[in-house]
PDB file of N, CA and C in Angstrom:
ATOM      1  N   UNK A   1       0.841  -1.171   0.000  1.00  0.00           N
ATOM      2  CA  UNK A   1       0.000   0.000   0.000  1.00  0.00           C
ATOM      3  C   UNK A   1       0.890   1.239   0.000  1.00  0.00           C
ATOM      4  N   UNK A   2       0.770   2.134  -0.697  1.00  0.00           N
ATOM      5  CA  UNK A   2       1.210   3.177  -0.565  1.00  0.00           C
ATOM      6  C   UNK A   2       0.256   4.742  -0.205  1.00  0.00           C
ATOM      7  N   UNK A   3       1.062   5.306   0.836  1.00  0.00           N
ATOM      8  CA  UNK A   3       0.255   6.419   1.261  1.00  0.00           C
ATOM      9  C   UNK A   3       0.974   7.877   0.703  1.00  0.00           C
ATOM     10  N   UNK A   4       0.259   8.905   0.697  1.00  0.00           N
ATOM     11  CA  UNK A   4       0.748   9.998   0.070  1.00  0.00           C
ATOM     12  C   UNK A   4       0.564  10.957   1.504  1.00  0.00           C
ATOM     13  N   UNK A   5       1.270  11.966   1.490  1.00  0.00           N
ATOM     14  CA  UNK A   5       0.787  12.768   3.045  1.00  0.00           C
ATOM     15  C   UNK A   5       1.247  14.021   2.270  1.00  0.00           C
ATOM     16  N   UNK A   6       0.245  14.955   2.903  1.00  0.00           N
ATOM     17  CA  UNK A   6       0.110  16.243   2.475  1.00  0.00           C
ATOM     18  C   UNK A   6       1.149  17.396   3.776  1.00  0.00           C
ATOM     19  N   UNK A   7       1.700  18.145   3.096  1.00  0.00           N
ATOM     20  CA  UNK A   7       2.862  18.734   3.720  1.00  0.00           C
ATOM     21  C   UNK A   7       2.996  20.083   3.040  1.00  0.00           C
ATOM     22  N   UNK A   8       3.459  21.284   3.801  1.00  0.00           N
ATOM     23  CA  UNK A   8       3.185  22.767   3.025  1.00  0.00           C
ATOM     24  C   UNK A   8       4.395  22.819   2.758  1.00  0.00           C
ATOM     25  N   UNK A   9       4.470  23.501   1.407  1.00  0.00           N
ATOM     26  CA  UNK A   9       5.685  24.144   0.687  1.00  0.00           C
ATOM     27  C   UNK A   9       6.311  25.309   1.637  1.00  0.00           C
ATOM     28  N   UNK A  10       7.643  25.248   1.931  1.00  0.00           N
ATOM     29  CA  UNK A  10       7.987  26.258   3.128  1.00  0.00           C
ATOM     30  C   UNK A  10       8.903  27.300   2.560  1.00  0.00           C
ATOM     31  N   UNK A  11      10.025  26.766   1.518  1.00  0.00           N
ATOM     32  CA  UNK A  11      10.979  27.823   1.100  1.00  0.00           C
ATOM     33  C   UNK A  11      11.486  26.680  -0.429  1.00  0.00           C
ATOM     34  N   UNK A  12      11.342  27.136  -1.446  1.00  0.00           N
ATOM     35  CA  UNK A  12      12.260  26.464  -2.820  1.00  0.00           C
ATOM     36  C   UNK A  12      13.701  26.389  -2.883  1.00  0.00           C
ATOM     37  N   UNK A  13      14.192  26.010  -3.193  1.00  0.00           N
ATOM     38  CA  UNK A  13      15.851  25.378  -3.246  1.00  0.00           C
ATOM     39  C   UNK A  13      15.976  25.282  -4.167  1.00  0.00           C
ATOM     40  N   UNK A  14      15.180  24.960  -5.444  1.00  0.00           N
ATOM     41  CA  UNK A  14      15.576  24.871  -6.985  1.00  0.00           C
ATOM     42  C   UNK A  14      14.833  24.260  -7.399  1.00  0.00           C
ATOM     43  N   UNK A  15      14.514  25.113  -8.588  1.00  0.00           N
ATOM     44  CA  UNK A  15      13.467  25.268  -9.571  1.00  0.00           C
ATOM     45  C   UNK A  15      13.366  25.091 -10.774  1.00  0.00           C
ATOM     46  N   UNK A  16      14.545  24.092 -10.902  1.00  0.00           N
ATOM     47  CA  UNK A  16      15.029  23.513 -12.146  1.00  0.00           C
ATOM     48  C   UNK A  16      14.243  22.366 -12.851  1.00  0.00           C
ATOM     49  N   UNK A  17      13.096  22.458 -13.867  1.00  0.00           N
ATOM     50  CA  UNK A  17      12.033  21.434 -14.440  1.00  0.00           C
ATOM     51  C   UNK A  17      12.577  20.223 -13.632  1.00  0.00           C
ATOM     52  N   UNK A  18      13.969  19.463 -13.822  1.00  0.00           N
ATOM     53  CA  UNK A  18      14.411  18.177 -13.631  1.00  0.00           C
ATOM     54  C   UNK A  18      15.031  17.961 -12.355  1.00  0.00           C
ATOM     55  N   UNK A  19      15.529  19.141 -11.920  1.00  0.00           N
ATOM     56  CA  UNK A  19      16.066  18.834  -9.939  1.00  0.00           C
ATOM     57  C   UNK A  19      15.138  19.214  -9.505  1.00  0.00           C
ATOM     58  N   UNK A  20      13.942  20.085  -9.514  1.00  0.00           N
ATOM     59  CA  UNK A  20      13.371  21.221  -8.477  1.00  0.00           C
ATOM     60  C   UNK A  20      13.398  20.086  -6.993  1.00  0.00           C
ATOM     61  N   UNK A  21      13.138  21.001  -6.061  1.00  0.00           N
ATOM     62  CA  UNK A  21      13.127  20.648  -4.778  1.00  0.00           C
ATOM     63  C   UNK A  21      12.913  21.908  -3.705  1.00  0.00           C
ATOM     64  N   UNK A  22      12.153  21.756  -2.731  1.00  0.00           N
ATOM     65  CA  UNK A  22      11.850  22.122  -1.670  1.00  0.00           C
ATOM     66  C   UNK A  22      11.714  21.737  -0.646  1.00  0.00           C
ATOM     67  N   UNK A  23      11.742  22.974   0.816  1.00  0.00           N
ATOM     68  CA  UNK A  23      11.511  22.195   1.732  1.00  0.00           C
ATOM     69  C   UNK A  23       9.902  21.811   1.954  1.00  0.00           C
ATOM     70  N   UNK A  24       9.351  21.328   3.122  1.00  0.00           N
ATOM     71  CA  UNK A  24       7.949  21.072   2.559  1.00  0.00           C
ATOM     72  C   UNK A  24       8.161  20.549   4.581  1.00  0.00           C
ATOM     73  N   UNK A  25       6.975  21.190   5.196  1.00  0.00           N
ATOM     74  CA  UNK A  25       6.974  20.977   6.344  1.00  0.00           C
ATOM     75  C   UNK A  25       5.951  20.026   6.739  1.00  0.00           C
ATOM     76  N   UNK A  26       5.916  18.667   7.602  1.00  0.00           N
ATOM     77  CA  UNK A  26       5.062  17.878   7.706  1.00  0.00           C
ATOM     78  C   UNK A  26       4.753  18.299   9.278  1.00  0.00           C
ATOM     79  N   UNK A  27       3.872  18.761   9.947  1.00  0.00           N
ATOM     80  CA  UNK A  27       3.672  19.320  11.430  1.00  0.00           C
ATOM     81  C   UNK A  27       5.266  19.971  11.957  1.00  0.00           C
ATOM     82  N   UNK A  28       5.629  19.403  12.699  1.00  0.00           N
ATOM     83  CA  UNK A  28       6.921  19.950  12.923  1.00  0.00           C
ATOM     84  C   UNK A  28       8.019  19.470  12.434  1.00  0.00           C
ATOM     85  N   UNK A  29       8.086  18.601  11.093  1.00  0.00           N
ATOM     86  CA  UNK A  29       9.240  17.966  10.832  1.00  0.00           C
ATOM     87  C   UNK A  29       9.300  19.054   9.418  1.00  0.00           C
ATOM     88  N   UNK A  30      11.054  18.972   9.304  1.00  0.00           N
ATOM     89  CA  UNK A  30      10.509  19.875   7.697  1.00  0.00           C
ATOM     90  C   UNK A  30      11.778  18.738   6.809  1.00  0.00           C
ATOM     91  N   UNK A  31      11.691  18.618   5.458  1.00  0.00           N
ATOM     92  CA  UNK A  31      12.101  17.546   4.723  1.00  0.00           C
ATOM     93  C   UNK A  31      12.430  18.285   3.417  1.00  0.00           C
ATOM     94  N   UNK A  32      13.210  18.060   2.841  1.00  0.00           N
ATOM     95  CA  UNK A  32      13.498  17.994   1.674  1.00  0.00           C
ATOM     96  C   UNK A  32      13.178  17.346   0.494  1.00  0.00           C
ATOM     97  N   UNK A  33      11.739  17.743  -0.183  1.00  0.00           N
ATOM     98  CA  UNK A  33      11.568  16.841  -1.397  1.00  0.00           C
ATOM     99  C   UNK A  33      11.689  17.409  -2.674  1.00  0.00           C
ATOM    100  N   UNK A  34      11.587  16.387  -3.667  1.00  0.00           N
ATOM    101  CA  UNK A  34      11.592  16.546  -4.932  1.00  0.00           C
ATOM    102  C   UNK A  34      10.177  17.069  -5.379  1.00  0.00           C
ATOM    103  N   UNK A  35       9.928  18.133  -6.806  1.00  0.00           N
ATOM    104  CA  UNK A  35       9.037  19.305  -6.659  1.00  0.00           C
ATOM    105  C   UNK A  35       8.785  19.134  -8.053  1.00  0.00           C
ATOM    106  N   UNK A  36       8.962  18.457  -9.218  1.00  0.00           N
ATOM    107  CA  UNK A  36       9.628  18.491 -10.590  1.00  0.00           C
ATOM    108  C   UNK A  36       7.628  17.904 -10.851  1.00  0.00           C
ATOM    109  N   UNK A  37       7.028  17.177 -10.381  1.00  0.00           N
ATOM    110  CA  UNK A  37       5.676  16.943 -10.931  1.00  0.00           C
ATOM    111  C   UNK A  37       4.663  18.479 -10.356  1.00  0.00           C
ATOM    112  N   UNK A  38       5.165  18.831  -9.835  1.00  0.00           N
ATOM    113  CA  UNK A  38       4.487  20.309  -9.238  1.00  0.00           C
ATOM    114  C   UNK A  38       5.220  21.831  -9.147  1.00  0.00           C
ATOM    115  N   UNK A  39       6.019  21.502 -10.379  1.00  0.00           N
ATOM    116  CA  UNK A  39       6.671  23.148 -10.208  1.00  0.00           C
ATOM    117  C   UNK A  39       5.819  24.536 -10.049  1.00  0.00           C
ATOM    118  N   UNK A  40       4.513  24.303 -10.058  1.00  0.00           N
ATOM    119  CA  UNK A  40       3.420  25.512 -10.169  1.00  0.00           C
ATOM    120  C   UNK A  40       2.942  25.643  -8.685  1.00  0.00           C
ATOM    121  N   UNK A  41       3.727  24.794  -7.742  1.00  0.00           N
ATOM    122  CA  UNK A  41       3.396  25.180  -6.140  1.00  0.00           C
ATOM    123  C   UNK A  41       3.707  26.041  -5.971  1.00  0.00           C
ATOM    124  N   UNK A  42       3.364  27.237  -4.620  1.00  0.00           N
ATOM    125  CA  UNK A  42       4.201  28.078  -4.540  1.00  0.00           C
ATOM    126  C   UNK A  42       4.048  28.044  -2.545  1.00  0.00           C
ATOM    127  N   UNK A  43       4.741  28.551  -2.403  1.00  0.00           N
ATOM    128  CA  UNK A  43       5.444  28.467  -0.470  1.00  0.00           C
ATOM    129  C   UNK A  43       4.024  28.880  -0.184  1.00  0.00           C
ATOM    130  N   UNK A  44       3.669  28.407   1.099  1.00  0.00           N
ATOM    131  CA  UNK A  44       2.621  28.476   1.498  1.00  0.00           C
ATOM    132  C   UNK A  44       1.421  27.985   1.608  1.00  0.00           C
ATOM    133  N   UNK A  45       1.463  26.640   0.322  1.00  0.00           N
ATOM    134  CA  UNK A  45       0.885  26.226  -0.279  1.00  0.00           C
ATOM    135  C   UNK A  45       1.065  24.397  -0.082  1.00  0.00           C
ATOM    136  N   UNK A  46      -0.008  23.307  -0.173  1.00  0.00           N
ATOM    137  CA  UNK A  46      -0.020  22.187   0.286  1.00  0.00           C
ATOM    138  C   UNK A  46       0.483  21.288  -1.202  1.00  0.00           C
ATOM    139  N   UNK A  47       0.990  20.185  -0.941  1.00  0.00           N
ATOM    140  CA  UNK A  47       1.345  19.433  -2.200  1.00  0.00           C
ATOM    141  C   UNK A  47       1.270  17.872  -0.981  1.00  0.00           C
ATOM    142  N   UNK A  48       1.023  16.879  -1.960  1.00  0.00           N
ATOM    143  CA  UNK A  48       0.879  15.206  -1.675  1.00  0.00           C
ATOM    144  C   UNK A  48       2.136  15.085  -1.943  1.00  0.00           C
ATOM    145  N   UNK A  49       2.987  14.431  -0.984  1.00  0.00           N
ATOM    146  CA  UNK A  49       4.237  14.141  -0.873  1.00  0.00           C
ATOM    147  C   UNK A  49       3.993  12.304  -0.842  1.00  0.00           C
ATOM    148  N   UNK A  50       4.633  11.648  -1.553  1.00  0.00           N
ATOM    149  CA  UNK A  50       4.850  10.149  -1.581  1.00  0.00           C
ATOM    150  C   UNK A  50       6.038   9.926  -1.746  1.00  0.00           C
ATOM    151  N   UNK A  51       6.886   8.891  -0.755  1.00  0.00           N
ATOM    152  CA  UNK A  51       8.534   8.634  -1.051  1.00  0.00           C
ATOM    153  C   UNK A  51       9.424   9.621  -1.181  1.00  0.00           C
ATOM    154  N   UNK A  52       9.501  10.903  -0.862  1.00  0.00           N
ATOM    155  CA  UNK A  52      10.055  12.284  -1.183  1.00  0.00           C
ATOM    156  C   UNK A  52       9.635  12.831  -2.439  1.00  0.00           C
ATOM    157  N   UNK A  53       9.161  12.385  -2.876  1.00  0.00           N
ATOM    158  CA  UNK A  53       8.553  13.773  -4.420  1.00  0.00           C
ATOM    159  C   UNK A  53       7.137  13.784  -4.054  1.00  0.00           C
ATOM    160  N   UNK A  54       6.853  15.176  -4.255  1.00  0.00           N
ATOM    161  CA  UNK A  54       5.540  15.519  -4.086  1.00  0.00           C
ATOM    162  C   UNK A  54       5.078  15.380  -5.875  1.00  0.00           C
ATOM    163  N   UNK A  55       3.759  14.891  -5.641  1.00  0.00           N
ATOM    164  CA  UNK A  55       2.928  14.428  -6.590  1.00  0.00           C
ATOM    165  C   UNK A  55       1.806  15.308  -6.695  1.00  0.00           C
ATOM    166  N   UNK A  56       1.456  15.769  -6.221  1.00  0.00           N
ATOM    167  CA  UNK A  56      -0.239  16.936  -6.383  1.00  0.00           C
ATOM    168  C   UNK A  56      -0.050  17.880  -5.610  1.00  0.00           C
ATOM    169  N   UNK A  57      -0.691  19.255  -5.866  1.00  0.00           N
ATOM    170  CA  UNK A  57      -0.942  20.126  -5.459  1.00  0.00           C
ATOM    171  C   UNK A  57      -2.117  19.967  -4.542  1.00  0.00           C
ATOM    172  N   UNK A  58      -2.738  20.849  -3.741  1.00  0.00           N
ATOM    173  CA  UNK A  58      -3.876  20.319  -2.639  1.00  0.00           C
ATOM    174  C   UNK A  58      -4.221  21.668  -1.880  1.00  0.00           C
ATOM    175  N   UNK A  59      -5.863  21.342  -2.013  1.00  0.00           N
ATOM    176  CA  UNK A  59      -5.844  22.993  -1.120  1.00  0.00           C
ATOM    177  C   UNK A  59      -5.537  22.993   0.158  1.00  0.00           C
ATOM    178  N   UNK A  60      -5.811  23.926   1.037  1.00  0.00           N
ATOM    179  CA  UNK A  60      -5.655  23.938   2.752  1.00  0.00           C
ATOM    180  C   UNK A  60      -6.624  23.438   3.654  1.00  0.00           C
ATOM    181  N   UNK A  61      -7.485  23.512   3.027  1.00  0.00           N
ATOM    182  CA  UNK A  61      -8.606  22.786   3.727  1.00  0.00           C
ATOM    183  C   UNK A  61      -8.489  21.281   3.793  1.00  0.00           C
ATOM    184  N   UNK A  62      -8.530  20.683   2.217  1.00  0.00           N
ATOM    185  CA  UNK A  62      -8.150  19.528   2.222  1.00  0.00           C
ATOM    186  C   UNK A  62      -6.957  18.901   2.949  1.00  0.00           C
ATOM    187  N   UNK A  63      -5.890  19.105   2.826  1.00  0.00           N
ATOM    188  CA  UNK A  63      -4.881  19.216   3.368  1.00  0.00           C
ATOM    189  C   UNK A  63      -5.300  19.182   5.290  1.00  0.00           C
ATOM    190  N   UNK A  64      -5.749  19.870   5.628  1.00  0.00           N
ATOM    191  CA  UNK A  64      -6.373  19.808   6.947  1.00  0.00           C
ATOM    192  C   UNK A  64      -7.005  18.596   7.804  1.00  0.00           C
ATOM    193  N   UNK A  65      -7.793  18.307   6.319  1.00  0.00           N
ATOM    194  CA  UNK A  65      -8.939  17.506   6.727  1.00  0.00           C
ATOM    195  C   UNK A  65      -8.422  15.873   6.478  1.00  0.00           C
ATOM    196  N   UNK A  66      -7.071  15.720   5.772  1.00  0.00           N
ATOM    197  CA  UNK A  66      -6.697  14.693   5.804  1.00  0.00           C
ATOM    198  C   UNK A  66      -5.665  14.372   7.033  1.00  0.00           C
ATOM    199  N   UNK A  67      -4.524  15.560   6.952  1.00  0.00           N
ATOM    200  CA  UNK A  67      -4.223  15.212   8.617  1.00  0.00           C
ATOM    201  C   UNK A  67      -4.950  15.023  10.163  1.00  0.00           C
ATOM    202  N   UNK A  68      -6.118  15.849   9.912  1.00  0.00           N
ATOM    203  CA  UNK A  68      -6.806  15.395  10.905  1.00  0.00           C
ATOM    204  C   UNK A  68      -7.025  13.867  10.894  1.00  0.00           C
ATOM    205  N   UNK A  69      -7.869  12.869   9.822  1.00  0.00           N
ATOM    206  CA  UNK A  69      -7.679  11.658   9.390  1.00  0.00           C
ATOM    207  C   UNK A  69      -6.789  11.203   9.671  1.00  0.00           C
ATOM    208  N   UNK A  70      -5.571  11.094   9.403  1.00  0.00           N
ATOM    209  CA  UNK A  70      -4.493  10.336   9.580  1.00  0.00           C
ATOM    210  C   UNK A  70      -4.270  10.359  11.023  1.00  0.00           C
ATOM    211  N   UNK A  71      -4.263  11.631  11.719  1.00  0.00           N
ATOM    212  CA  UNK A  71      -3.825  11.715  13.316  1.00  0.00           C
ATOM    213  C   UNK A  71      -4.864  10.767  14.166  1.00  0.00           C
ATOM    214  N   UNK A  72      -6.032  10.802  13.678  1.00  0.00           N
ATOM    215  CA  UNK A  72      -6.981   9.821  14.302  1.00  0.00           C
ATOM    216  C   UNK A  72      -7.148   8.261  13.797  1.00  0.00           C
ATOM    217  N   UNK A  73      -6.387   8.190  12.541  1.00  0.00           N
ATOM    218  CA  UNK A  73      -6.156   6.520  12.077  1.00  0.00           C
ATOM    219  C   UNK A  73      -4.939   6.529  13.486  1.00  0.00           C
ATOM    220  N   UNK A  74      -3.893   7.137  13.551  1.00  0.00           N
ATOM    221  CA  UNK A  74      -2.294   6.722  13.866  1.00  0.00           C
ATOM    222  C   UNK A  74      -2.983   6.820  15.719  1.00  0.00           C
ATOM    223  N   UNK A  75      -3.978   7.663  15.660  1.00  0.00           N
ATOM    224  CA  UNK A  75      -4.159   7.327  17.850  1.00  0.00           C
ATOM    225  C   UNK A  75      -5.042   6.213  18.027  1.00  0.00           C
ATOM    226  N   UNK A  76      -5.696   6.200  16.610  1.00  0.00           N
ATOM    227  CA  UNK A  76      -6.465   4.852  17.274  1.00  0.00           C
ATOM    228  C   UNK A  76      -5.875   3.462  17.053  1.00  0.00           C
ATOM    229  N   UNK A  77      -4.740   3.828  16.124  1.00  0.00           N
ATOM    230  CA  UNK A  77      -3.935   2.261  16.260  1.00  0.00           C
ATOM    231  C   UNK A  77      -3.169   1.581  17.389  1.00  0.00           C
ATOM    232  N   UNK A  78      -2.714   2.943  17.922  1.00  0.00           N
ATOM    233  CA  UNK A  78      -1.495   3.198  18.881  1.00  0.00           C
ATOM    234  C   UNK A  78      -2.425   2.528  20.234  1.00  0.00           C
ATOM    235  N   UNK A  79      -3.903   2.734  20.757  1.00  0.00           N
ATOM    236  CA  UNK A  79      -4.420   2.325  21.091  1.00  0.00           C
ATOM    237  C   UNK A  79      -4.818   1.047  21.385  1.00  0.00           C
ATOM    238  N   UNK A  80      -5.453   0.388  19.994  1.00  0.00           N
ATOM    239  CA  UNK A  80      -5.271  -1.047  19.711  1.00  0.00           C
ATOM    240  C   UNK A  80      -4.044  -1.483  20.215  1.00  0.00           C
ATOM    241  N   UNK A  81      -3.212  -1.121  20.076  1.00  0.00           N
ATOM    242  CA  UNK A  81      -2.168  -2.243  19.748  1.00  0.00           C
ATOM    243  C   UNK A  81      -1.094  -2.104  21.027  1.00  0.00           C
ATOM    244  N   UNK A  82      -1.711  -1.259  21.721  1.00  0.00           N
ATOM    245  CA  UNK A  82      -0.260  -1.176  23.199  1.00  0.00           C
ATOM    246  C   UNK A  82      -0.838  -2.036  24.302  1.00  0.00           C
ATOM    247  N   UNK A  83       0.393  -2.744  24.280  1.00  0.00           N
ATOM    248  CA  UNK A  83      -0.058  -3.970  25.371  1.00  0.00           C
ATOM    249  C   UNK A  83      -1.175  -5.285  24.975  1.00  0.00           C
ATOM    250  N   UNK A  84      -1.417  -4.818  24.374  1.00  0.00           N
ATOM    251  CA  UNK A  84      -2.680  -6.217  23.107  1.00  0.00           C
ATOM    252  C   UNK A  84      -1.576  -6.976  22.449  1.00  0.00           C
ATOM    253  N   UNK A  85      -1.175  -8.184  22.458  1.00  0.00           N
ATOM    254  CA  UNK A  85      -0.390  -9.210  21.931  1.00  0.00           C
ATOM    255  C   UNK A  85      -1.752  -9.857  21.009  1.00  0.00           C
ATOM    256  N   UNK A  86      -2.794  -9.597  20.909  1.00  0.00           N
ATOM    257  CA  UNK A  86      -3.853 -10.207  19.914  1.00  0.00           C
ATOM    258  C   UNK A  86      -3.654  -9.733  19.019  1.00  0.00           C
ATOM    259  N   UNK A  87      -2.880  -8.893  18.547  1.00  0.00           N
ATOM    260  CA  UNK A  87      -3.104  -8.351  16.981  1.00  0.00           C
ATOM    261  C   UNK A  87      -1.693  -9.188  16.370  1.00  0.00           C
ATOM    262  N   UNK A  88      -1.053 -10.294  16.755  1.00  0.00           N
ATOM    263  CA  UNK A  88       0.070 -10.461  16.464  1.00  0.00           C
ATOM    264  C   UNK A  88       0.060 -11.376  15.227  1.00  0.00           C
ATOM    265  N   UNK A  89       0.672 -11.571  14.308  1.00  0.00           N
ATOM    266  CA  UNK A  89       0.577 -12.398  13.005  1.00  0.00           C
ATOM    267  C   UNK A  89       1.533 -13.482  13.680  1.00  0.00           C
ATOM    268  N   UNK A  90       0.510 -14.467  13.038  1.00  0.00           N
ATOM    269  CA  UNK A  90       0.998 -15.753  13.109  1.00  0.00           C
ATOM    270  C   UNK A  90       1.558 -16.728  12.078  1.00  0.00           C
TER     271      UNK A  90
END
């Protein structure tokens, strides 16, 4: 399965069709990705990050409304699964 996570464009580094790259802040982590399928982002602005290259542009709302999602998939797993040896593959 692959997941994509939405992350804001923070400052460009290069804007070159075939290197571009930016930083791109995920809550408090900030990362360095590849920018070359979305050179029309601009700072301030949300993009779908998968494997380090961002893949789509994305509004703020959306963008919002999926981290909220994800923060409530990742507490309710964390939940399940602390101290529960039942979820274990056999």
């Amino acid at each position: 399965m692959c997941l994509g996570v939405p992350g804001k464009v923070v400052r460009w580094i290069d804007r070159d069709p075939l290197f571009a790259r930016a930083e791109i802040e995920f809550g408090a982590v900030r990362r360095v990705c590849h920018m070359a399928c979305v050179l029309e982002a601009e700072v301030d602005e949300y993009v779908i990050v998968h494997a380090g290259i961002a893949i789509a542009r994305i509004r703020a709302d959306e963008a919002q409304r999926l981290l909220s999602e994800l923060s409530a998939i990742a507490q309710d797993g964390s939940d399940d699964l602390a101290g529960d040896d039942s979820h274990e593959i056999r």
